[in-house]
N, C-alpha and C. Protein backbone atom coordinates (compact mmCIF):
# COMPACT_ATOMS: atom_id res chain seq x y z
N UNK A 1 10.40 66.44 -174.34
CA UNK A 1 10.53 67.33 -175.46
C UNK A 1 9.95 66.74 -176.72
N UNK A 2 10.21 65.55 -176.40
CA UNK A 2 9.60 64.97 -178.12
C UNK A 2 7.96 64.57 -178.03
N UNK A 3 7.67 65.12 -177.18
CA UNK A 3 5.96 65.03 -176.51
C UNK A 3 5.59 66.42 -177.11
N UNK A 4 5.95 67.72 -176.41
CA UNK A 4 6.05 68.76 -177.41
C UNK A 4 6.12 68.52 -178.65
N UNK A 5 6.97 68.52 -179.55
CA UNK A 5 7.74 68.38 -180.58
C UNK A 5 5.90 67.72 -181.12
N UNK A 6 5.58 66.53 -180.53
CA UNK A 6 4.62 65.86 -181.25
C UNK A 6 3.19 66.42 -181.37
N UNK A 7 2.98 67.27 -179.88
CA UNK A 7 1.67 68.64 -179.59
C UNK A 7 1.89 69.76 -180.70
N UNK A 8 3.40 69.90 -181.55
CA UNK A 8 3.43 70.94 -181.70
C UNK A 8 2.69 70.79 -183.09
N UNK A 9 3.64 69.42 -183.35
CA UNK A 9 2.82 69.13 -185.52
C UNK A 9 1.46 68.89 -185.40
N UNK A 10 0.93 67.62 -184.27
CA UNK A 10 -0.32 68.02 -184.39
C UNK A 10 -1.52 69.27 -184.15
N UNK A 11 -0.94 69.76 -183.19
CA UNK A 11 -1.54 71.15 -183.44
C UNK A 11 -1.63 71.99 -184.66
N UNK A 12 -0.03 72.08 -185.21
CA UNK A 12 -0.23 73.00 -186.65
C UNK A 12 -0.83 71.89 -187.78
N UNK A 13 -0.81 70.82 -187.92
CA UNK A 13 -1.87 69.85 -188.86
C UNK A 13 -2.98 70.49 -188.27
N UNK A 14 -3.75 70.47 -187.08
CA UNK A 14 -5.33 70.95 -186.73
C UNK A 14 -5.25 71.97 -187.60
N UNK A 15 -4.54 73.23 -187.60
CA UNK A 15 -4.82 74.45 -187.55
C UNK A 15 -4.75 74.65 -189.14
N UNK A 16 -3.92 73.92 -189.62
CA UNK A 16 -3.60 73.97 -190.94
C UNK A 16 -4.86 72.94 -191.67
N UNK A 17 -5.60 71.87 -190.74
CA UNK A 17 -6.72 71.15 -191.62
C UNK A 17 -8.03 72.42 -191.80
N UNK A 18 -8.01 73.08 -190.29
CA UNK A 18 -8.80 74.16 -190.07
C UNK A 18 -9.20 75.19 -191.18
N UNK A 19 -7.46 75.57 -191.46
CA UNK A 19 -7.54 76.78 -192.64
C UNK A 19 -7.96 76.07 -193.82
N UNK A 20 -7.44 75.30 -194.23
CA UNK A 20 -7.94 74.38 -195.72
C UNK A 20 -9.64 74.01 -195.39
N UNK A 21 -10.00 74.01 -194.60
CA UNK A 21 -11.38 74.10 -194.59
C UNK A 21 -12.03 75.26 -194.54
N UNK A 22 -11.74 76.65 -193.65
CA UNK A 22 -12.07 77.56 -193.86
C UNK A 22 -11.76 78.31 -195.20
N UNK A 23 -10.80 77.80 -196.24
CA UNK A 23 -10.21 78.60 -197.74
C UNK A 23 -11.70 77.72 -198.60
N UNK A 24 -11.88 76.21 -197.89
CA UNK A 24 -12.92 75.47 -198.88
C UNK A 24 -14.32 76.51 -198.69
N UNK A 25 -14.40 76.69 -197.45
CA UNK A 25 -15.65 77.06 -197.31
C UNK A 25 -16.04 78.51 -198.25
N UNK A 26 -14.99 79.21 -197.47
CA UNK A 26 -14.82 80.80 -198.91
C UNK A 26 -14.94 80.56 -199.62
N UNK A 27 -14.36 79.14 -200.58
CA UNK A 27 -14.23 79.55 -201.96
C UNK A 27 -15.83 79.24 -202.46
N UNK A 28 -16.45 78.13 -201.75
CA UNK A 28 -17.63 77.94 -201.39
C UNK A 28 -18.93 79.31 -201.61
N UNK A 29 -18.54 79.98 -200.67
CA UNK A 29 -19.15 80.91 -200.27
C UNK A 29 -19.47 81.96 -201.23
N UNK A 30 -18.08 81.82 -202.03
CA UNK A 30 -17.64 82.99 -203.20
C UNK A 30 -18.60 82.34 -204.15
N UNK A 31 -18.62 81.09 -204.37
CA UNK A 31 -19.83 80.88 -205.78
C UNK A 31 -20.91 80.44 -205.49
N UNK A 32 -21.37 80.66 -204.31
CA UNK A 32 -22.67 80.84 -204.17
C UNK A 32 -22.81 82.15 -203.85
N UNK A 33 -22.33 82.80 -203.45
CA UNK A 33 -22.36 84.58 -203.68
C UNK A 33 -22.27 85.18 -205.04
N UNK A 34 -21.50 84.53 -205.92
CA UNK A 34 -21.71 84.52 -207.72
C UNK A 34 -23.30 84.14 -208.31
N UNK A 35 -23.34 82.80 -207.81
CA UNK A 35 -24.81 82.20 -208.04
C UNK A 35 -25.95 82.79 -207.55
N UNK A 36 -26.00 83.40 -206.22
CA UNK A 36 -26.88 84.61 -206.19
C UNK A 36 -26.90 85.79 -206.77
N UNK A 37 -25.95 86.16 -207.07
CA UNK A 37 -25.82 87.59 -207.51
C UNK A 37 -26.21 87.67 -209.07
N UNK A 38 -25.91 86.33 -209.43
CA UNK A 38 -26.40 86.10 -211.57
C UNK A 38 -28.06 85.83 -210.87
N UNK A 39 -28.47 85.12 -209.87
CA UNK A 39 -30.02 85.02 -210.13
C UNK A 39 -30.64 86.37 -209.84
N UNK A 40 -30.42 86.98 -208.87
CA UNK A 40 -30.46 88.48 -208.46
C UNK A 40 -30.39 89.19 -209.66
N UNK A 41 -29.39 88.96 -210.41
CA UNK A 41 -29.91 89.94 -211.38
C UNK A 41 -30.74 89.44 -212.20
N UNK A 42 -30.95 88.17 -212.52
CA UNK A 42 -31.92 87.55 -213.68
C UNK A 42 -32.77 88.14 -213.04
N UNK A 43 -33.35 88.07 -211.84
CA UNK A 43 -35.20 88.34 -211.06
C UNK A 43 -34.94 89.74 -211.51
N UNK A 44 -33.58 90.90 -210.99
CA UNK A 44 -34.13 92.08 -211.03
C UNK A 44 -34.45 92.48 -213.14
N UNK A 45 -34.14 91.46 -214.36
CA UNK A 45 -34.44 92.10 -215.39
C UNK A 45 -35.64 91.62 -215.79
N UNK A 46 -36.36 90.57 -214.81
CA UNK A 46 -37.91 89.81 -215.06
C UNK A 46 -38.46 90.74 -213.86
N UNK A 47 -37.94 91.58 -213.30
CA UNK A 47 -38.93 92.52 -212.63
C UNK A 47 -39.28 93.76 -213.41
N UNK A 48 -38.01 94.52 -214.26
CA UNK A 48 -37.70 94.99 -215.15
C UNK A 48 -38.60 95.13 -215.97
N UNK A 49 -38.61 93.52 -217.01
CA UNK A 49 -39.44 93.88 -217.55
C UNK A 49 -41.40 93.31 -217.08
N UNK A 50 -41.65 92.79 -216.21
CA UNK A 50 -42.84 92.31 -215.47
C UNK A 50 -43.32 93.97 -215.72
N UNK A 51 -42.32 94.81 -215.17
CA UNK A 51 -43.08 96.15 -214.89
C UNK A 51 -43.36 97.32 -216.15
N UNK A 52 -42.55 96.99 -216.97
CA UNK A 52 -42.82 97.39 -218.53
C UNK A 52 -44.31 96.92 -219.43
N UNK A 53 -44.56 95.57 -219.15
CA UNK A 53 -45.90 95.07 -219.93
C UNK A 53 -46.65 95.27 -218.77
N UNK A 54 -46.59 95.38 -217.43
CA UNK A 54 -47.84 96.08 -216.69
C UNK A 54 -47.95 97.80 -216.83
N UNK A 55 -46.75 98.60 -217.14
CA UNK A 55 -47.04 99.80 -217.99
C UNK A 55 -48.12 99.74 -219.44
N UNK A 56 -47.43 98.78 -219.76
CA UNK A 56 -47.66 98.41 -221.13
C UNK A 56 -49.47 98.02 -221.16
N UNK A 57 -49.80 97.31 -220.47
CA UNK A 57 -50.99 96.54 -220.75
C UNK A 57 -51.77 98.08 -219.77
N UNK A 58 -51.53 99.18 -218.64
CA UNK A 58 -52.37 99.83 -218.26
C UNK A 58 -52.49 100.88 -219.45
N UNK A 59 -51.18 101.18 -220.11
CA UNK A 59 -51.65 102.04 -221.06
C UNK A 59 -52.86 101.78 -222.35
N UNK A 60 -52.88 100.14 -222.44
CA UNK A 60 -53.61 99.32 -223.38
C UNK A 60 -54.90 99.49 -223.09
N UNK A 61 -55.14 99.30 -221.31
CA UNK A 61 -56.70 99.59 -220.65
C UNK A 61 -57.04 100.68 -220.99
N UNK A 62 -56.26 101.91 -220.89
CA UNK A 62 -56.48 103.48 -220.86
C UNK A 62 -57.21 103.43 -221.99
N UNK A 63 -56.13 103.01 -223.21
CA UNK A 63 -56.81 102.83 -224.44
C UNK A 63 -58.38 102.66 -224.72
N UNK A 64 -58.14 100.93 -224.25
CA UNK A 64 -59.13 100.94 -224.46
C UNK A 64 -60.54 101.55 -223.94
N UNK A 65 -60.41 101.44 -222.55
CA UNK A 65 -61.53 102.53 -222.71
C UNK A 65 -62.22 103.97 -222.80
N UNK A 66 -60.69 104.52 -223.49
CA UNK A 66 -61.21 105.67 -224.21
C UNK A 66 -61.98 105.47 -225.34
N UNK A 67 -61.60 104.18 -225.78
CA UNK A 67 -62.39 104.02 -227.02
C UNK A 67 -63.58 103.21 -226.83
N UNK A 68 -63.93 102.95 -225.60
CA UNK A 68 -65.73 102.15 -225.05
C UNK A 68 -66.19 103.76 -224.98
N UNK A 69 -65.57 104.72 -224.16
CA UNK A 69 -66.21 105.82 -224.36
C UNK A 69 -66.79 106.64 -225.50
N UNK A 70 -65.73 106.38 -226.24
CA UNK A 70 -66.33 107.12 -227.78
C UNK A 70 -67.37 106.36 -228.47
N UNK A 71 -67.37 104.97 -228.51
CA UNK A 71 -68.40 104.08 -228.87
C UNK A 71 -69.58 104.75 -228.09
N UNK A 72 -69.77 104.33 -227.08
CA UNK A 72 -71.31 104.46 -226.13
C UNK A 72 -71.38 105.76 -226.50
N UNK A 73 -70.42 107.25 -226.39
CA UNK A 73 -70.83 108.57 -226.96
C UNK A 73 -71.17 108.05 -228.53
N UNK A 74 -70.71 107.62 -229.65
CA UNK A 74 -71.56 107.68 -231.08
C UNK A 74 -72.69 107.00 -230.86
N UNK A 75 -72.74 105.60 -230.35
CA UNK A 75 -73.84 105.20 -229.76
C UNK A 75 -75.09 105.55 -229.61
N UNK A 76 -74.83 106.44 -228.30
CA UNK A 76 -75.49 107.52 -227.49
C UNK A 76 -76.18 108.20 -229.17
N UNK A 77 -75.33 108.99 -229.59
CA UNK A 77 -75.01 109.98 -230.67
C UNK A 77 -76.59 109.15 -231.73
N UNK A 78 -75.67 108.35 -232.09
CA UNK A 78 -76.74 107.51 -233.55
C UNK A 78 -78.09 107.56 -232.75
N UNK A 79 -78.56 106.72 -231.65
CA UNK A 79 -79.74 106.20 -231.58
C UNK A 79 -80.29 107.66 -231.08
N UNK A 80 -80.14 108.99 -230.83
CA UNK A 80 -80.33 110.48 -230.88
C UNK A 80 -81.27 110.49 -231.85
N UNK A 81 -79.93 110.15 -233.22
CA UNK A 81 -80.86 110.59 -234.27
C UNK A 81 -81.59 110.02 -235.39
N UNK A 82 -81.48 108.46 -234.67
CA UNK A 82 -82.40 107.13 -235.12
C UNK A 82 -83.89 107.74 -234.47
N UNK A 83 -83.98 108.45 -233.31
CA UNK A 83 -85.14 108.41 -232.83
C UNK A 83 -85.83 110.08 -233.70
N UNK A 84 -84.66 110.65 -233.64
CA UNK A 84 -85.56 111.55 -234.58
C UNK A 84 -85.72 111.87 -236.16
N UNK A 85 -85.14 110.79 -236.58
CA UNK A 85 -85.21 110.36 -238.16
C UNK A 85 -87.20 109.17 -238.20
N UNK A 86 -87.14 108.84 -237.17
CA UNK A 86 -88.02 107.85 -236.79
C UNK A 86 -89.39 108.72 -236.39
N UNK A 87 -88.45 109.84 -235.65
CA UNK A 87 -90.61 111.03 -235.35
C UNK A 87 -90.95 111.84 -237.18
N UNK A 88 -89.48 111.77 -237.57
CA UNK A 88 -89.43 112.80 -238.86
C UNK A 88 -90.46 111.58 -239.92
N UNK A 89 -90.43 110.44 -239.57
CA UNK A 89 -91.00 109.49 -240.62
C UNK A 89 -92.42 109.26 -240.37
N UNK A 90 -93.00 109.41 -238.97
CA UNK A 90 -93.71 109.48 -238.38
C UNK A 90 -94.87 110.93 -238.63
N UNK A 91 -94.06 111.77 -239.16
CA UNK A 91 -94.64 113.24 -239.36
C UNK A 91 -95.25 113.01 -241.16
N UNK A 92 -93.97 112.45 -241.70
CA UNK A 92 -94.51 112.49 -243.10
C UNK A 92 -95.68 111.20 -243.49
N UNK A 93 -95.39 110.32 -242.48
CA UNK A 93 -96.62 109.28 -243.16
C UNK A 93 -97.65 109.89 -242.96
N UNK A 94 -97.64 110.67 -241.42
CA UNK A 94 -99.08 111.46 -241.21
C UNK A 94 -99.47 111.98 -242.63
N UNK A 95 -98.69 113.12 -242.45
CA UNK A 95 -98.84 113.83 -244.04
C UNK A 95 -99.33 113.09 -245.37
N UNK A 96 -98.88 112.86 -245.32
CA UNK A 96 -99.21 111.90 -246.84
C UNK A 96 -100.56 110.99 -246.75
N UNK A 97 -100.84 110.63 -245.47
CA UNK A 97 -101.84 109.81 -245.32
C UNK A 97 -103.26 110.88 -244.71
N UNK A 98 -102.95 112.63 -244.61
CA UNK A 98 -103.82 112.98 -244.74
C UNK A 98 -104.25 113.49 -246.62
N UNK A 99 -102.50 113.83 -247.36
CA UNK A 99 -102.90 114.03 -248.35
C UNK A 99 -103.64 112.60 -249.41
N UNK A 100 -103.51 111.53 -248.72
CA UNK A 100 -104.28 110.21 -249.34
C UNK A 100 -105.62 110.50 -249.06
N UNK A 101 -105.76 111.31 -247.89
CA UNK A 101 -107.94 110.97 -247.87
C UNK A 101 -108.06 112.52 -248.18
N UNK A 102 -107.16 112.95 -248.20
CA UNK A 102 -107.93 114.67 -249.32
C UNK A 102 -107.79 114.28 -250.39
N UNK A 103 -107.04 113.62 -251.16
CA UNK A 103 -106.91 113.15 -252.65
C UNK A 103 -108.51 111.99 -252.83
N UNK A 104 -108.78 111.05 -252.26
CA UNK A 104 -109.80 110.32 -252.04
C UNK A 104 -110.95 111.19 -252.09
N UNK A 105 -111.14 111.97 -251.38
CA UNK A 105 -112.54 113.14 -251.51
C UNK A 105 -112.35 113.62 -252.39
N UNK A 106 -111.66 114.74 -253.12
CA UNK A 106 -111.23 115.50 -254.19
C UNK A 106 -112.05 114.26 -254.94
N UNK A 107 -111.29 112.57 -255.04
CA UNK A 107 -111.42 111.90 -256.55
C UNK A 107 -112.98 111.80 -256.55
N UNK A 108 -113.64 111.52 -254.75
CA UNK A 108 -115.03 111.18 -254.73
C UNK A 108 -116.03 112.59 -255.61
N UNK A 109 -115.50 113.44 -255.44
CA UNK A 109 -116.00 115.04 -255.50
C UNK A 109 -116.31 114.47 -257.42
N UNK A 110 -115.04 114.34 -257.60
CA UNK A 110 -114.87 114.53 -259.02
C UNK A 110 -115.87 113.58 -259.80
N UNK A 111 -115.72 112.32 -259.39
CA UNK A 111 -116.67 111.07 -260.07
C UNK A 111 -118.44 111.76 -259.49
N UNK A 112 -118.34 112.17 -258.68
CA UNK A 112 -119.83 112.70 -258.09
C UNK A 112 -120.28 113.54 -259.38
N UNK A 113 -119.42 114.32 -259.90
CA UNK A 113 -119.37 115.43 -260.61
C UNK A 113 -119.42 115.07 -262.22
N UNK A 114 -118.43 113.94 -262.08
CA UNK A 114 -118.51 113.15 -263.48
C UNK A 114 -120.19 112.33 -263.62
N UNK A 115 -120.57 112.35 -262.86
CA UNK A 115 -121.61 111.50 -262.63
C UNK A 115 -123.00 112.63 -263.20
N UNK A 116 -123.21 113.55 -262.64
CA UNK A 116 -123.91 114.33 -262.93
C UNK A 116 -123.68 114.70 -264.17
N UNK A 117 -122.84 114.93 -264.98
CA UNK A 117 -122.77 115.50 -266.11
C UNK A 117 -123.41 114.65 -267.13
């Protein structure tokens, strides 16, 4: 009986070292289930915002190249009417440089004329 008696404490010591290890391990378990759950949420408010400045920066692209578009259209636009400010300058030098050799004859006409008199 006192063989029992001695199977019986060491058994409930096992069972009882058992549970104090299984309460360590939970409690264990519990703050690393805390410690994931605070990094879990840190990643999910750096995903949060990761996905706000990649909103952020496509709306910035949009931007910007609505505004490469409007450039290359004034662009486009100016050198239009660089080229025809450029035939328009092209028309009047003519001009002027025929009214330079009709003015030249006219003056030759005149001294011809002054000459005779």
């Amino acid at each position: 009986m006192l063989c029992r008696a001695g199977l019986f404490e060491e058994r409930e010591a096992r069972l009882r070292d058992e549970r104090n290890v299984a309460r360590q391990q939970a409690k264990e378990a519990g703050l690393e289930r805390e410690a994931a759950d605070g990094r879990a949420r840190d990643l999910a408010q750096k995903v949060e915002s990761l996905s706000k400045d990649y909103e952020n920066a496509q709306a910035q692209t949009l931007a910007a190249q609505a505004m490469e578009r409007r450039a290359q259209a004034e662009a486009s636009a100016l050198a239009a009417r660089l080229a025809e400010l450029e035939d328009e300058m092209r028309q009047l030098m003519a001009v002027v440089e025929q009214q330079k050799q009709h003015s030249a004859s006219k003056m030759k006409q005149l001294a011809t004329l002054l000459q005779d008199l």
